[in-house]
Protein backbone atom coordinates (compact mmCIF):
# COMPACT_ATOMS: atom_id res chain seq x y z
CA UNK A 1 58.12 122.63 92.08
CA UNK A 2 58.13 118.78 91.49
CA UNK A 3 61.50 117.40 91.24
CA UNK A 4 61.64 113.77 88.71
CA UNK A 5 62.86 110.34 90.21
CA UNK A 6 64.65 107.87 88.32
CA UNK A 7 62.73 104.65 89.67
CA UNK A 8 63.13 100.99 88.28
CA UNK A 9 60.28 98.70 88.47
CA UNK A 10 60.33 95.95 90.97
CA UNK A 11 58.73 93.89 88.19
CA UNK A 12 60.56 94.03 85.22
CA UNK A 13 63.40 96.81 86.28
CA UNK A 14 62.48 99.59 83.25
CA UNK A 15 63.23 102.48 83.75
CA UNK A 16 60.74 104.91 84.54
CA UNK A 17 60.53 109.03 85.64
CA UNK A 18 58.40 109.44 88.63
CA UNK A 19 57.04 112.66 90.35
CA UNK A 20 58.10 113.35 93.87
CA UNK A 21 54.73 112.82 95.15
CA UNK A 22 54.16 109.87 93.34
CA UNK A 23 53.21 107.04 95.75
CA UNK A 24 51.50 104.23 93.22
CA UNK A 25 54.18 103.27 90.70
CA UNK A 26 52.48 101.95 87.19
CA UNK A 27 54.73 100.16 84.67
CA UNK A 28 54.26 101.36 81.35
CA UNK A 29 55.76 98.24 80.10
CA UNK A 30 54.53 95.34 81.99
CA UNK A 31 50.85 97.43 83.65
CA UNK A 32 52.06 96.28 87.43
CA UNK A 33 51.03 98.50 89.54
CA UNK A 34 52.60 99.08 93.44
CA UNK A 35 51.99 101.18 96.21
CA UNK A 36 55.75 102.27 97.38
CA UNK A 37 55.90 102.74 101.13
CA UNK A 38 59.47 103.66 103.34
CA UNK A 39 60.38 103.66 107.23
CA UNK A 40 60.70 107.82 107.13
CA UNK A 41 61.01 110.02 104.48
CA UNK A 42 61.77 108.66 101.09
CA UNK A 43 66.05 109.11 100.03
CA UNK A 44 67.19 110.45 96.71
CA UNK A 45 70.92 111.43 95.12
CA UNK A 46 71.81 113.96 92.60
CA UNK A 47 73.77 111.36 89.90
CA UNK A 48 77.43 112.05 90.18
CA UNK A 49 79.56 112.55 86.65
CA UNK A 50 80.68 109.60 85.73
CA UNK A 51 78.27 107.90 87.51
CA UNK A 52 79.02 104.08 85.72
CA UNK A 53 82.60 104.63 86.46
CA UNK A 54 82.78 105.36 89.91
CA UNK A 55 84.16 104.00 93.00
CA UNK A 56 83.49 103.41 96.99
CA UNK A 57 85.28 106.73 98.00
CA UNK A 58 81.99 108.89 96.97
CA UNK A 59 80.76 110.27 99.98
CA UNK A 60 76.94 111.73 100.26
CA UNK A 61 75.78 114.61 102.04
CA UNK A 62 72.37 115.17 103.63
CA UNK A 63 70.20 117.64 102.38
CA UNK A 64 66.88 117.81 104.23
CA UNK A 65 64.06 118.98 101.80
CA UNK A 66 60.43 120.34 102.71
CA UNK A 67 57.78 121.95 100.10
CA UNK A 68 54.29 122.20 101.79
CA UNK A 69 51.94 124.90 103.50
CA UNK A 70 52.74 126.92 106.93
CA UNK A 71 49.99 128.41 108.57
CA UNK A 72 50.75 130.90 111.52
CA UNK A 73 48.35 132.30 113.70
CA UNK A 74 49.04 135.30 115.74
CA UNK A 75 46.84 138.65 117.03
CA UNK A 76 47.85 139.84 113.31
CA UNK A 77 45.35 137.57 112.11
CA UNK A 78 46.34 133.96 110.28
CA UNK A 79 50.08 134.16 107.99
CA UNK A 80 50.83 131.63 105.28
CA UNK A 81 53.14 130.65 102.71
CA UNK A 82 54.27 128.01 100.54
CA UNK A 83 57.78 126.58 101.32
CA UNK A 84 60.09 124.56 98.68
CA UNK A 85 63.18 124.60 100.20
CA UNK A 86 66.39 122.41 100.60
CA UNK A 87 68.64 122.44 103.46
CA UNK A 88 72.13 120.88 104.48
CA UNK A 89 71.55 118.85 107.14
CA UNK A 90 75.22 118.98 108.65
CA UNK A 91 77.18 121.72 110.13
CA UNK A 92 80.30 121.56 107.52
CA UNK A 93 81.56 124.84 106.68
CA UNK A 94 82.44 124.90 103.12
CA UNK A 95 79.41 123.22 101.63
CA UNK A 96 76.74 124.54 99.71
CA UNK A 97 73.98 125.52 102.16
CA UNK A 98 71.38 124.70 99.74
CA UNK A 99 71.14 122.83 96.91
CA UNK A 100 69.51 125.64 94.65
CA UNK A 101 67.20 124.36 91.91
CA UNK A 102 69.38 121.28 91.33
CA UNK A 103 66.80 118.63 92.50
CA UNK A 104 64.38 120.39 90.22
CA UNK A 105 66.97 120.75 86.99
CA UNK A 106 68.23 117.58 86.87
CA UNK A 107 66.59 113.84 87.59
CA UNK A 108 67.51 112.55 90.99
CA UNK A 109 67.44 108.73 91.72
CA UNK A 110 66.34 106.91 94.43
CA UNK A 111 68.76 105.65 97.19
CA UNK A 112 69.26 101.35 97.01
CA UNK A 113 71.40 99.53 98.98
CA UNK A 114 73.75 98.63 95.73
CA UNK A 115 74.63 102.53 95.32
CA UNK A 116 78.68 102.50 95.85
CA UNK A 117 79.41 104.95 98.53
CA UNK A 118 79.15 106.09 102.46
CA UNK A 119 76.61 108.64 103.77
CA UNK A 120 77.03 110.98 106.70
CA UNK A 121 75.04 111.48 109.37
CA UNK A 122 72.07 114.22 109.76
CA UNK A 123 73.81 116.75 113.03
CA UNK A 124 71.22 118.90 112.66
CA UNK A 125 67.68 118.31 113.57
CA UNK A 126 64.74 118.75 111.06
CA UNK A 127 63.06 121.19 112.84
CA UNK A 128 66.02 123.20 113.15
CA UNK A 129 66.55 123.45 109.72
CA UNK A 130 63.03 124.06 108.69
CA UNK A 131 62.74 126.96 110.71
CA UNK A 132 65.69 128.63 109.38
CA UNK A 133 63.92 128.66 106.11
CA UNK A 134 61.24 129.86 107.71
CA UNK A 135 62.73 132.59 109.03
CA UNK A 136 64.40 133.84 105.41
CA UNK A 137 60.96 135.26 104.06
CA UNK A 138 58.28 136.82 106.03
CA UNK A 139 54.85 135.73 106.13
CA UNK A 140 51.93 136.95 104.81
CA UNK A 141 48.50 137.58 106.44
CA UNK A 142 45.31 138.94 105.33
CA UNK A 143 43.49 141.96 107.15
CA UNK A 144 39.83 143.51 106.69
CA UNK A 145 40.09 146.98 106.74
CA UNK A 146 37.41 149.87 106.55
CA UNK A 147 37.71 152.46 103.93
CA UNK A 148 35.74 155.41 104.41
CA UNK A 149 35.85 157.33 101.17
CA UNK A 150 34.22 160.95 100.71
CA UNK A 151 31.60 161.18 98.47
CA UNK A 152 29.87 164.64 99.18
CA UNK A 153 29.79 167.67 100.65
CA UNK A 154 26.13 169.31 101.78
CA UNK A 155 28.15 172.02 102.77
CA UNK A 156 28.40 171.42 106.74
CA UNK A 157 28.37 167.33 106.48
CA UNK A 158 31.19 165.04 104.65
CA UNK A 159 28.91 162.19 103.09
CA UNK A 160 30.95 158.62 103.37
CA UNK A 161 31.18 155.21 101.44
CA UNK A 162 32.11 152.97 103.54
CA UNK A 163 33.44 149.47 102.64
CA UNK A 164 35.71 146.91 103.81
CA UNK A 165 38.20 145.58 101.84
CA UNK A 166 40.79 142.74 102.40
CA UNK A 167 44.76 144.20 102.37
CA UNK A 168 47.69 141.49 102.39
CA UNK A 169 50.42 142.52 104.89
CA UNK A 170 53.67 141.07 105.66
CA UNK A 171 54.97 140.11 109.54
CA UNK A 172 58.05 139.15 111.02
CA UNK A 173 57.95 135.28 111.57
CA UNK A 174 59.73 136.08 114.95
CA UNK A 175 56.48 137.36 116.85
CA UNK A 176 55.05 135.61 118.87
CA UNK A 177 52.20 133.05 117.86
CA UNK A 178 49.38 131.57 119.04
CA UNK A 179 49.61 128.18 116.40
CA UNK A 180 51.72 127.14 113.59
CA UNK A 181 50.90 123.94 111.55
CA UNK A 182 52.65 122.54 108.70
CA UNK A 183 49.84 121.38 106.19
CA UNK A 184 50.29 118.91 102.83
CA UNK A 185 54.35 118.62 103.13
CA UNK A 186 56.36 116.54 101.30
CA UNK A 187 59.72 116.33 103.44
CA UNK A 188 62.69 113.83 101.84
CA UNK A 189 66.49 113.64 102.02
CA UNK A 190 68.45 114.33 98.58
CA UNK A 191 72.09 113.65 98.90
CA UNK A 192 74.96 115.33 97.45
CA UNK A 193 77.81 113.25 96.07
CA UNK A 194 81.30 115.18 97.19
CA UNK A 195 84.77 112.98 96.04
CA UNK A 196 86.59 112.78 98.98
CA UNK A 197 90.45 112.73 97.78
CA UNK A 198 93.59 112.97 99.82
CA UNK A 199 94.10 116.83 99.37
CA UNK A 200 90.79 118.13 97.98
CA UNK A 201 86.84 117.81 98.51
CA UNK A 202 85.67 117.75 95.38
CA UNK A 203 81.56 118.77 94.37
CA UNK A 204 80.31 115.25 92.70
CA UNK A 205 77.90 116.43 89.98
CA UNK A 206 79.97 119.74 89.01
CA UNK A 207 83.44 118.96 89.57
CA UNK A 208 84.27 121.87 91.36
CA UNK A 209 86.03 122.41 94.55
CA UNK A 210 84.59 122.90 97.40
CA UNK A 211 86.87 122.62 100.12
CA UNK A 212 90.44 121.41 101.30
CA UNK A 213 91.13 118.00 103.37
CA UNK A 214 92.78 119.77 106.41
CA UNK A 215 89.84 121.93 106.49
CA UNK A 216 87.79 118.98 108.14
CA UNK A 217 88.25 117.93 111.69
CA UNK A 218 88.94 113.94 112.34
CA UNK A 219 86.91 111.10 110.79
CA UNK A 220 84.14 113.64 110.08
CA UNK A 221 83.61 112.44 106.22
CA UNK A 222 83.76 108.74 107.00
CA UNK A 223 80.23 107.92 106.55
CA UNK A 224 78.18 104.80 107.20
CA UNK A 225 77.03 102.34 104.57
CA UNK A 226 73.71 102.20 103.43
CA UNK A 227 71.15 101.43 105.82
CA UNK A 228 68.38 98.52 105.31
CA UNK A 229 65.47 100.59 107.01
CA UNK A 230 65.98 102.99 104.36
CA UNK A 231 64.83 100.59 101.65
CA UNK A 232 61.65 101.23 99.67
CA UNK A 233 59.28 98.67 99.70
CA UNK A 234 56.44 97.83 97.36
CA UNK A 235 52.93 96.35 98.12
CA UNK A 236 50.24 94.82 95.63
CA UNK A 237 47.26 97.14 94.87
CA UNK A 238 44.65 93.84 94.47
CA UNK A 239 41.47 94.73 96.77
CA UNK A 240 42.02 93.19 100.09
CA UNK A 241 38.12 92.39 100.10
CA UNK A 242 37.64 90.91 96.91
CA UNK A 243 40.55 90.57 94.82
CA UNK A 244 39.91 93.35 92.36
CA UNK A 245 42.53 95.78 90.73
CA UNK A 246 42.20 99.13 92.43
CA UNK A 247 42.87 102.21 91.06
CA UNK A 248 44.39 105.62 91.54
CA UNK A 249 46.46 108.35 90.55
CA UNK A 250 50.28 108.50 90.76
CA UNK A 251 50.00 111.28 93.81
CA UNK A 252 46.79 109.74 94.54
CA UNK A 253 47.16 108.59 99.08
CA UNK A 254 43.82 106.52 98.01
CA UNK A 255 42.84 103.31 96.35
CA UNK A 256 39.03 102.77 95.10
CA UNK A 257 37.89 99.22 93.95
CA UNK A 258 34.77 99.54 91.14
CA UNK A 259 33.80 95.96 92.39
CA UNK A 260 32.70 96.43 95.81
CA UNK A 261 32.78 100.51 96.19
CA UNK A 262 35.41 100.60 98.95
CA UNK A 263 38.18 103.00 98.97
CA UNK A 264 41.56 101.93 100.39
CA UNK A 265 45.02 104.09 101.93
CA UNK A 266 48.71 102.89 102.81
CA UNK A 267 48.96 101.83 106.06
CA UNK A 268 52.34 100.97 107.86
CA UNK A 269 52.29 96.98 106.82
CA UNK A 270 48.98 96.63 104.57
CA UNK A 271 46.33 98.64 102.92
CA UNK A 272 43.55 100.11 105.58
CA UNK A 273 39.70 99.98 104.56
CA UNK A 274 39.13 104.14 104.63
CA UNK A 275 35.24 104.82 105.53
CA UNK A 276 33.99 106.81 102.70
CA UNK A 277 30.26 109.00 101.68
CA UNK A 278 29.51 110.86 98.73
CA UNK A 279 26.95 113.90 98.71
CA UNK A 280 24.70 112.97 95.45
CA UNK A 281 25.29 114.75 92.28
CA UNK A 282 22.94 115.28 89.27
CA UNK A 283 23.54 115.58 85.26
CA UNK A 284 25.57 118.48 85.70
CA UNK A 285 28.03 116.82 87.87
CA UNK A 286 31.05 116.60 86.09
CA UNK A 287 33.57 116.23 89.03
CA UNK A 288 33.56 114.90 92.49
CA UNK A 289 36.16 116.38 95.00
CA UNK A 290 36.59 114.79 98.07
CA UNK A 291 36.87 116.45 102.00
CA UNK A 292 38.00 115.29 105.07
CA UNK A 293 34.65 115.00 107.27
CA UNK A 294 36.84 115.66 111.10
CA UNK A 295 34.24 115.18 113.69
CA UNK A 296 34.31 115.96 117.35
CA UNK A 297 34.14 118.14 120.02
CA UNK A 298 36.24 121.37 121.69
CA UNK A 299 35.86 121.61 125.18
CA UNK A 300 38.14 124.12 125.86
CA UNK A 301 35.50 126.56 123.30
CA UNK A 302 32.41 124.63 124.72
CA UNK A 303 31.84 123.42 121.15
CA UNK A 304 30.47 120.14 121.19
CA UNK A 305 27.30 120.69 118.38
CA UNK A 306 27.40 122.41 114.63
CA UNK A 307 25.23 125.26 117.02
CA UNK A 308 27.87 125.95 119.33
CA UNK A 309 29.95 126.61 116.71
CA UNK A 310 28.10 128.97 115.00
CA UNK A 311 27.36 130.60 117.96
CA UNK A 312 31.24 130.72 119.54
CA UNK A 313 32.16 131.65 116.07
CA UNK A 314 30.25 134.56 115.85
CA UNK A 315 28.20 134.09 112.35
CA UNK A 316 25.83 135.83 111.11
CA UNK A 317 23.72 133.12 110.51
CA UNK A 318 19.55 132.40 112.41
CA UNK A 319 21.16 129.16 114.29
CA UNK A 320 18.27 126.52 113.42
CA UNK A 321 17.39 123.98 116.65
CA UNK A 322 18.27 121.40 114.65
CA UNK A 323 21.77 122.33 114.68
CA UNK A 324 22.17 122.23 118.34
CA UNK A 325 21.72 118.27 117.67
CA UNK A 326 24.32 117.91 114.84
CA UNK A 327 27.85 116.58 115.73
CA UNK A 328 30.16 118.72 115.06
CA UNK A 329 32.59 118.30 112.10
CA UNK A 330 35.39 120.02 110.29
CA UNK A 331 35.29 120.09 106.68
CA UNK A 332 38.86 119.78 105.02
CA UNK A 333 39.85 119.83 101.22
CA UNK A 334 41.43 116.27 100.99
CA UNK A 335 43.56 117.80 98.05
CA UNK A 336 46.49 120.02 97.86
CA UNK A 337 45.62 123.61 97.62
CA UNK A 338 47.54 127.34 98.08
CA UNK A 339 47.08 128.20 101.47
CA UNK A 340 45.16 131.59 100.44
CA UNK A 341 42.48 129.00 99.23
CA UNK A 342 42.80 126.48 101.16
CA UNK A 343 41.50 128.46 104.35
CA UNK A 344 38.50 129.82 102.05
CA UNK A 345 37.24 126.33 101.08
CA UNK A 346 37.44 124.62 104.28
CA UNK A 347 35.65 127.68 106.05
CA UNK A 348 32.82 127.50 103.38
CA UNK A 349 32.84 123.88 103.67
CA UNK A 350 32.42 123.67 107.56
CA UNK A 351 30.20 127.18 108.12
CA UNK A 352 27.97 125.58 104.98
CA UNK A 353 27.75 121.83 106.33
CA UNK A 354 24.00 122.04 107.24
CA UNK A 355 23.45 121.84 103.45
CA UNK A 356 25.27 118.85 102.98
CA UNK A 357 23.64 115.73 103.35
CA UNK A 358 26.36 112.79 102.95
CA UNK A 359 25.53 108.71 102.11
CA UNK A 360 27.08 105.83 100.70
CA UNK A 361 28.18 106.24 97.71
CA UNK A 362 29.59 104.35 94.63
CA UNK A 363 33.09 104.51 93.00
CA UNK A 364 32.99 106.76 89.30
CA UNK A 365 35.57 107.72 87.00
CA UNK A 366 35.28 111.06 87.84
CA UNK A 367 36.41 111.03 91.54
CA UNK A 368 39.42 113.40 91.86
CA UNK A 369 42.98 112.23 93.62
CA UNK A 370 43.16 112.66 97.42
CA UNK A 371 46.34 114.11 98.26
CA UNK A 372 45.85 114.95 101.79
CA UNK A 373 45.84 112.14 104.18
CA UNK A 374 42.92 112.55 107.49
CA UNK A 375 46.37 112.41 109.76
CA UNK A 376 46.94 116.29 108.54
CA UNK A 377 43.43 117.31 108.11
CA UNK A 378 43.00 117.28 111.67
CA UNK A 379 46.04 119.27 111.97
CA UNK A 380 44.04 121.71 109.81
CA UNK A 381 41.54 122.17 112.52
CA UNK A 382 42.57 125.34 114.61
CA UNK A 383 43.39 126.82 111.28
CA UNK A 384 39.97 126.24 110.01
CA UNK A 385 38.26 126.88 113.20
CA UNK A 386 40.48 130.59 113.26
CA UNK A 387 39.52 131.52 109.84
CA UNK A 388 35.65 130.75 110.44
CA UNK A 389 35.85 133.15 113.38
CA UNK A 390 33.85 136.41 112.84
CA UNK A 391 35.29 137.90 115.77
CA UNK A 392 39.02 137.16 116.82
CA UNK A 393 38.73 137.94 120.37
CA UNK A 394 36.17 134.59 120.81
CA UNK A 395 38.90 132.67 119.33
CA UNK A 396 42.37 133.43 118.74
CA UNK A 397 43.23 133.44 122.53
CA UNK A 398 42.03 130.05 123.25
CA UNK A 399 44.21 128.68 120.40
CA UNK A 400 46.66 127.36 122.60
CA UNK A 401 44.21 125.32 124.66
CA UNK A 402 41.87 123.91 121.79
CA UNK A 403 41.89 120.13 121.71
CA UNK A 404 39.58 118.08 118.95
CA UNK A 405 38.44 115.23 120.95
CA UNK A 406 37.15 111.89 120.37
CA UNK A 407 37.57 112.74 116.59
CA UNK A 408 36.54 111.12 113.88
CA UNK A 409 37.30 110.99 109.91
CA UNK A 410 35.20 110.21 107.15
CA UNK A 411 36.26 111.12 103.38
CA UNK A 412 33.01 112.67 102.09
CA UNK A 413 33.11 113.53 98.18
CA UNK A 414 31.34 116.54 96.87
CA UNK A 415 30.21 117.23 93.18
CA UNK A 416 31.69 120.12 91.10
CA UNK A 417 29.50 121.20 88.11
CA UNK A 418 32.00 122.77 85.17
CA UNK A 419 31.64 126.32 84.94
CA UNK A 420 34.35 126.86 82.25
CA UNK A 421 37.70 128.38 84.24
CA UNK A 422 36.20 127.08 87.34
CA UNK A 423 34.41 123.87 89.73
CA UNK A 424 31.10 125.11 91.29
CA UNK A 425 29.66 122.81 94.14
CA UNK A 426 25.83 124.18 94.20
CA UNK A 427 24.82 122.98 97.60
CA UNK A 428 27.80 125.15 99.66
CA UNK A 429 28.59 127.55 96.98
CA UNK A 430 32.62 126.72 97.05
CA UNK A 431 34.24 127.75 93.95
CA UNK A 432 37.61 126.63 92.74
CA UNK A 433 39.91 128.04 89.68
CA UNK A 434 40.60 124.92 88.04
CA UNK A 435 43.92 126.11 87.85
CA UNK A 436 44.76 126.60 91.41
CA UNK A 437 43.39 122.56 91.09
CA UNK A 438 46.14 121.71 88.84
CA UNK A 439 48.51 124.15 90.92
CA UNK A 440 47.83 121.91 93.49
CA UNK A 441 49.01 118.65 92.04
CA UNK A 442 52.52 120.18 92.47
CA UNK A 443 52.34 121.59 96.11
């Protein structure tokens, strides 16, 4: 669940409501449009009461907050599950552990160096805290089973149907696994505003007590002022080739420019030139969706060709010669998606690659966001690579030792024809539920 940020323009300071995953910022009042970029994760605060009236004494405390994907891959077979979850990132007993649906019920602002107050210091380490939430649900994992189901009796042989079906089980997060990867998160720090009086500790937004002074060892609630590395900064969106506007999407992590059909992303000082194809649609095309293109080899699975994948892989596919002389590549949904689906498109993207044929392309209206930046979809990798796998025993033990070398990404975009509830792509056959799409958008 999105959470709204209060967020000022840097051009004319109106007020406007942002989405959490919002990284271009577009004025409705003055049409300037920014690219916000941070050192780290982006810093909100729940508003205190009496917010206008308030003093230096407020005190903030970290809360560290993740919402993405986890994949886990053990001899079960591949877990998943989606995680929204907000942590205290202190050990203070006495404070709320969580912060509940706050950050989603009420706007939060962003932190500025002008915000009256101290802030304490994280004591616990991300990692730490995200696998505690980890731990509180188990995942889930999907398993083929065969179902052999009397039909009739001949009167000395029972006559079977046999099928397979797919059953969703739950494991224990505990056992032992063979890969984990954290796919499309969005991690931040919200703060909490607690008054810190002589006697009590007082909750900022509700006004309730949490705990007493002499409940809190020596200069523990001091804080530190705001720090400069935590401002936001804000670039231009002009082309860097030729000037143009760009455009994009609030969520949008890409840029295109209709003048010279280049496509741009956030780097860590400017904008970076992103090498982009587009497989060529016809007058049904209606939308394009865009995948990560991750090319290289495995050595440790001797894949170094789009053969030796099918091959290692196990599909039941006639492996054409040609194959054995295509480059290897990953395909990866450059959008947000449930993880369910998510490991269904990008296995139907990569095992159906021989019927893609990429080239240049030209920028269109009808180009959908990319919400997944190339660093993650080649963190996707030994997901993809375990879910294409026909037979686990090939794969799922060489896990730990699979490397993607000398990789490459290129964004490649795919057309969607309209099917009514859902986006066809002909070539590969991928179908997705426009509504998972939209789901998506708040992952």
């Amino acid at each position: 669940m999105d959470i709204k940020v209060e967020q000022a323009c840097p051009q004319c300071g109106a007020p406007i409501v942002i989405r959490e995953t919002d990284r271009l910022l577009t004025c409705p009042y003055c049409e300037v449009k920014n690219f916000m970029r941070s050192n780290g994760a982006f810093r909100y605060y729940l508003p205190p009461r009496g917010e206008n009236n308030r003093d230096k004494s407020m005190v903030y405390v970290p809360y560290f907050r993740f919402k993405g994907n986890i994949f886990v891959i053990n001899e079960a077979g591949i877990g998943y599950k989606v995680i929204d979850t907000t942590q205290i990132g202190m050990d203070l007993y006495g404070l709320p552990p969580s912060l509940g649906i706050r950050p989603q019920a009420m706007p939060v602002k962003r932190l500025l160096p002008q915000t009256p107050g101290r802030y304490l210091s994280l004591t616990t380490r991300a990692r730490t805290v995200l696998e505690k939430a980890i731990r509180l649900t188990p995942l889930r994992v999907e398993r083929r089973e065969t179902v052999r189901k009397p039909v009739t009796y001949d009167g000395e042989n029972v006559v079977y149907d046999i099928s397979t079906k797919m059953k969703t089980v739950e494991y224990s997060s505990h056992s032992r696994f063979l890969h984990r990867a954290f796919i499309g998160e969005t991690v931040s720090f919200v703060y909490l505003p607690v008054e810190a009086g002589e006697e009590d500790i007082i909750d900022g937004v509700t006004g309730s007590l949490l705990l007493r002074r002499d409940q809190v060892s020596g200069n523990l609630l001091q804080g530190t002022p705001f720090n400069p590395r935590w401002q936001v900064q804000f670039m231009s969106t002009l082309c860097p080739r030729c000037g143009w506007s760009l455009d994009g999407e609030g969520d949008s992590l890409l840029m295109t420019c209709k003048n010279c059909d280049t496509a741009w992303s956030l780097g860590r000082e400017k904008l970076e030139e992103v090498n982009w194809q587009m497989v060529p649609g016809d007058r049904r095309t209606a939308l394009y969706l865009g995948f990560w293109k991750i090319s290289g080899q495995i050595p440790a699975l001797d894949i170094r060709s789009f053969g030796d994948f099918i091959r290692r892989t196990n599909q039941p596919i006639i492996i054409r010669s040609s194959w054995d002389r295509q480059k290897m590549s990953f395909w990866i949904p450059a959008f947000k998606l449930r993880p369910k689906v998510f490991l269904r498109i990008g296995r139907q993207a990569t095992i159906g690659q021989w019927r893609l044929a990429p080239r240049e392309g030209h920028v269109q209206d009808n180009l959908y966001a990319v919400t997944l930046p190339p660093s993650e979809a080649k963190q996707s990798v030994k997901v993809i690579l375990a879910a294409s796998a026909a037979s686990r025993k090939k794969i799922f033990p060489f896990l730990p030792k699979v490397r993607l070398q000398d990789a490459t990404a290129t964004l490649v975009y795919l057309p969607f024809v309209d099917k009514g509830h859902d986006w066809y792509q002909p070539q590969s056959g991928i179908t997705v539920a426009k509504t998972v799409l939209r789901f998506g958008r708040s992952l």
